[in-house]
Protein backbone atom coordinates (compact mmCIF):
# COMPACT_ATOMS: atom_id res chain seq x y z
CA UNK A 1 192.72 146.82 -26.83
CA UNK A 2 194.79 145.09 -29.20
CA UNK A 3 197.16 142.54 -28.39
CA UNK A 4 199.91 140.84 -30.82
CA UNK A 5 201.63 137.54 -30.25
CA UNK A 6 205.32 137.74 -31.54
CA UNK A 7 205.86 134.15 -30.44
CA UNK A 8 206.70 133.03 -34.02
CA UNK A 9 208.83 136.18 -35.00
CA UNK A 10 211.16 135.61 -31.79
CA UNK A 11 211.08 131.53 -32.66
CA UNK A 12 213.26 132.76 -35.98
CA UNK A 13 214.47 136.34 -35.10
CA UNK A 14 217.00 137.52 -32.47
CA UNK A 15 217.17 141.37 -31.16
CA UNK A 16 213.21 142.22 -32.38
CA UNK A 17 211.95 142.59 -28.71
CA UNK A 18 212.20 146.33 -28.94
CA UNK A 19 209.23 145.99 -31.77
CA UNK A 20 206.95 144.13 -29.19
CA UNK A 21 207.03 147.13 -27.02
CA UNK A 22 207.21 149.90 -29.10
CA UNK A 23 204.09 148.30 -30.29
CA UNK A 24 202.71 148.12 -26.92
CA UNK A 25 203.51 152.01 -27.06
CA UNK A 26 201.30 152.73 -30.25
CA UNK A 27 198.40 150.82 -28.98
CA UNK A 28 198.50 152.72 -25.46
CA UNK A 29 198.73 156.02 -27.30
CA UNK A 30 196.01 155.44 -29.29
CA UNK A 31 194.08 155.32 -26.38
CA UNK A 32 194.90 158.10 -24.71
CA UNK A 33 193.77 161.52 -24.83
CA UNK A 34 194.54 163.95 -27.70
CA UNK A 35 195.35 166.58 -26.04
CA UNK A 36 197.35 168.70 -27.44
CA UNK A 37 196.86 168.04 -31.00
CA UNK A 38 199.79 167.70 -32.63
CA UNK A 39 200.87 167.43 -36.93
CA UNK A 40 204.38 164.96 -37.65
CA UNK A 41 205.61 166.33 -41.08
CA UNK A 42 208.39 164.78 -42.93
CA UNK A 43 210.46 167.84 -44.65
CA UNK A 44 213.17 166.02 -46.58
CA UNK A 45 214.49 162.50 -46.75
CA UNK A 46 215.89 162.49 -43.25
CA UNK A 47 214.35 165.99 -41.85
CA UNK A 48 211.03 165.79 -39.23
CA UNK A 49 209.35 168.27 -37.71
CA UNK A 50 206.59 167.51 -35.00
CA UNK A 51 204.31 170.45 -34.21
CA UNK A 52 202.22 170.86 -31.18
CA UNK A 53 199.40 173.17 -30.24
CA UNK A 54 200.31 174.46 -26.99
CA UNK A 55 197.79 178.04 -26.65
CA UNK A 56 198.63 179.35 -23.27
CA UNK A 57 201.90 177.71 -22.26
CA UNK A 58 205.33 179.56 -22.20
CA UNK A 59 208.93 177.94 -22.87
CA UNK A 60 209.28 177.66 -19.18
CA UNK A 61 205.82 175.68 -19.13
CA UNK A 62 207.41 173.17 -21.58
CA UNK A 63 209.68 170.55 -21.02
CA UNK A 64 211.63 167.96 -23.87
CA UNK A 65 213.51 165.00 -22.52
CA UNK A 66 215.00 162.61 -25.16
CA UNK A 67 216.09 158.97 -23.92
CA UNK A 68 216.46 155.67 -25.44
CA UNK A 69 214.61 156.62 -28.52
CA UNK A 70 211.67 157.98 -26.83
CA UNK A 71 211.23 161.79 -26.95
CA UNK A 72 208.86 162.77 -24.59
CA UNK A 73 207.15 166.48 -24.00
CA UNK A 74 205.30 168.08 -21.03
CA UNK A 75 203.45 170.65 -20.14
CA UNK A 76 202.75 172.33 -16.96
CA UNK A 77 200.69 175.64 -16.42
CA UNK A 78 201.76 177.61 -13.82
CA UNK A 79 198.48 178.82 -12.06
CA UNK A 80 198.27 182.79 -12.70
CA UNK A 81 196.51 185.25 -10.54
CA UNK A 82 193.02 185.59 -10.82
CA UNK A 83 192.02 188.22 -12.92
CA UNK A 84 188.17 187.27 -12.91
CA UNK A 85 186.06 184.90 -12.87
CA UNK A 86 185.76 182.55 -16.15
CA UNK A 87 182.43 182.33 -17.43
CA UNK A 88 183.80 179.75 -20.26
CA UNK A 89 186.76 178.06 -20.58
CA UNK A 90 187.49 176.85 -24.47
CA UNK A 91 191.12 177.04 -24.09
CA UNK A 92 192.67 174.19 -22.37
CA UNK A 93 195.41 174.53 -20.25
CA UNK A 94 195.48 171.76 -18.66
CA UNK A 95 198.86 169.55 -18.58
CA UNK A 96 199.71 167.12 -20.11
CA UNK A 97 202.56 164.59 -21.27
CA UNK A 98 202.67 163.10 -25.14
CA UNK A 99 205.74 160.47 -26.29
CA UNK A 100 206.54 159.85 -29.43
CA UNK A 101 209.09 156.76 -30.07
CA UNK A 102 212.02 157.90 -32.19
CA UNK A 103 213.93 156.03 -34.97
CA UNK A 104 217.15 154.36 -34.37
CA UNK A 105 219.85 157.74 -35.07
CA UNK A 106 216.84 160.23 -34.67
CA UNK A 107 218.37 163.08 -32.45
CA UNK A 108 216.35 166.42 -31.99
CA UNK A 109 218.22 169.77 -33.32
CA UNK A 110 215.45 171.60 -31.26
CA UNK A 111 213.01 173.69 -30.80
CA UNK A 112 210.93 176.71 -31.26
CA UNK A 113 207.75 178.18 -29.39
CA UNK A 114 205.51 180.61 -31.28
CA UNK A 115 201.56 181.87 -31.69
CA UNK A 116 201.01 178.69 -29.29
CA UNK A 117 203.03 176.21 -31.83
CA UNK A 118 205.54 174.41 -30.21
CA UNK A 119 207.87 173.26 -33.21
CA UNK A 120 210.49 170.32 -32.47
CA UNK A 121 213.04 170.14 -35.52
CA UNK A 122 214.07 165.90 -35.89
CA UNK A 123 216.95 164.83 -37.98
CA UNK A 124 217.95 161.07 -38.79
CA UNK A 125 221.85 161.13 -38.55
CA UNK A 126 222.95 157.83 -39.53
CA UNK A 127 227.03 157.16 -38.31
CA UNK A 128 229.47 156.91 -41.27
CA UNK A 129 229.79 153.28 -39.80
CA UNK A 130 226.23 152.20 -41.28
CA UNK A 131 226.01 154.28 -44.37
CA UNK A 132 225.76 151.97 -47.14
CA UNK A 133 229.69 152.40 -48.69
CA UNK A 134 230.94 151.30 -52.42
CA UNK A 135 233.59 148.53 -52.48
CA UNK A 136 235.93 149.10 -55.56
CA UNK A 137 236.39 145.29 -57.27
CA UNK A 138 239.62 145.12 -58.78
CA UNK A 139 240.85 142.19 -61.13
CA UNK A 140 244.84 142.94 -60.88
CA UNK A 141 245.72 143.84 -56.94
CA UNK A 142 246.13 141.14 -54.62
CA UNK A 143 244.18 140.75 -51.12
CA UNK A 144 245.92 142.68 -48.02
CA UNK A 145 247.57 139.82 -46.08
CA UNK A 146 245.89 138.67 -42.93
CA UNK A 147 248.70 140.41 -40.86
CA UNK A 148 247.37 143.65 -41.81
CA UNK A 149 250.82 144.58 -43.73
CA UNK A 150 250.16 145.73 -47.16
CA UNK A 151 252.29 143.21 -49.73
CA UNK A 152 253.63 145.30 -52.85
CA UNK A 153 254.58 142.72 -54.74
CA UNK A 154 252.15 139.79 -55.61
CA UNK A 155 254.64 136.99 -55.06
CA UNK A 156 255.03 138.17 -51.67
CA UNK A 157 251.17 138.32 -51.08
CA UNK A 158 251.22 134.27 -51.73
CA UNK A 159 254.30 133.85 -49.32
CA UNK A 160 252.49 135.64 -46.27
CA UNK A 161 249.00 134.06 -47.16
CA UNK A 162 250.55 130.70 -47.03
């Protein structure tokens, strides 16, 4: 296993201990079983959509829980009557649990079971708050006072500034 020392980046950088362990996460995931296989496909600037094999499960076999950017999906097989004996199992149906860490303003629209795919639709929604935003630059208005009023005439401007 691979370890990373982020002494020098939190020497210089505040708020960056979330990297350290979603890092942690990708290394432990790496490790772990592949089961069920699974594609990530990007489908438009901020449009995901992660696909899963799932052969054998039903939507009530499947489970999505999204918290604190971590959207994690399990699988549990309820045990069906016998019908015969199995002379070869190729099929798994075993369960299982697979997390994927999610972008800051990922949320998951939802999603879709069919032919043993389990499709979950992703969507970055970034708040108007943080979209980058044009600032006009004008040459002839004055600055809004500090008071918050808004000064029509410029003499008046200097006056409450002062």
């Amino acid at each position: 296993m691979t370890t990373y020392d982020f002494a020098p980046l939190f020497r210089t950088a505040i708020g960056f201990d979330r990297m350290a362990r979603l890092m942690d996460t990708a290394a432990a995931s790496a490790e772990a079983s592949g089961y069920p296989p699974y594609n990530i496909e990007k489908l438009s600037e901020d449009n995901y959509r992660l696909t899963m094999a799932v052969a054998g499960f039903k939507p009530d076999d499947i489970e999505l829980v999204a918290k604190d950017n971590t959207l994690t999906v399990t699988g549990r097989v309820a045990p069906d009557a016998a019908q015969g004996e199995v002379l070869y199992r190729g099929i798994a149906g075993r369960a299982f649990e697979r997390r994927f860490v999610l972008a800051d303003h990922m949320v998951v629209e939802g999603a879709d079971l069919a032919n043993g795919l389990l499709h979950v639709g992703l969507k970055r929604v970034v708040p108007e708050a943080l979209k980058p935003r044009r600032i006009a630059v004008g040459g002839t208005q004055p600055a809004a006072p500090a008071n918050g009023q808004i000064a029509n005439d410029p003499n008046e401007a200097a006056r409450v500034a002062a």
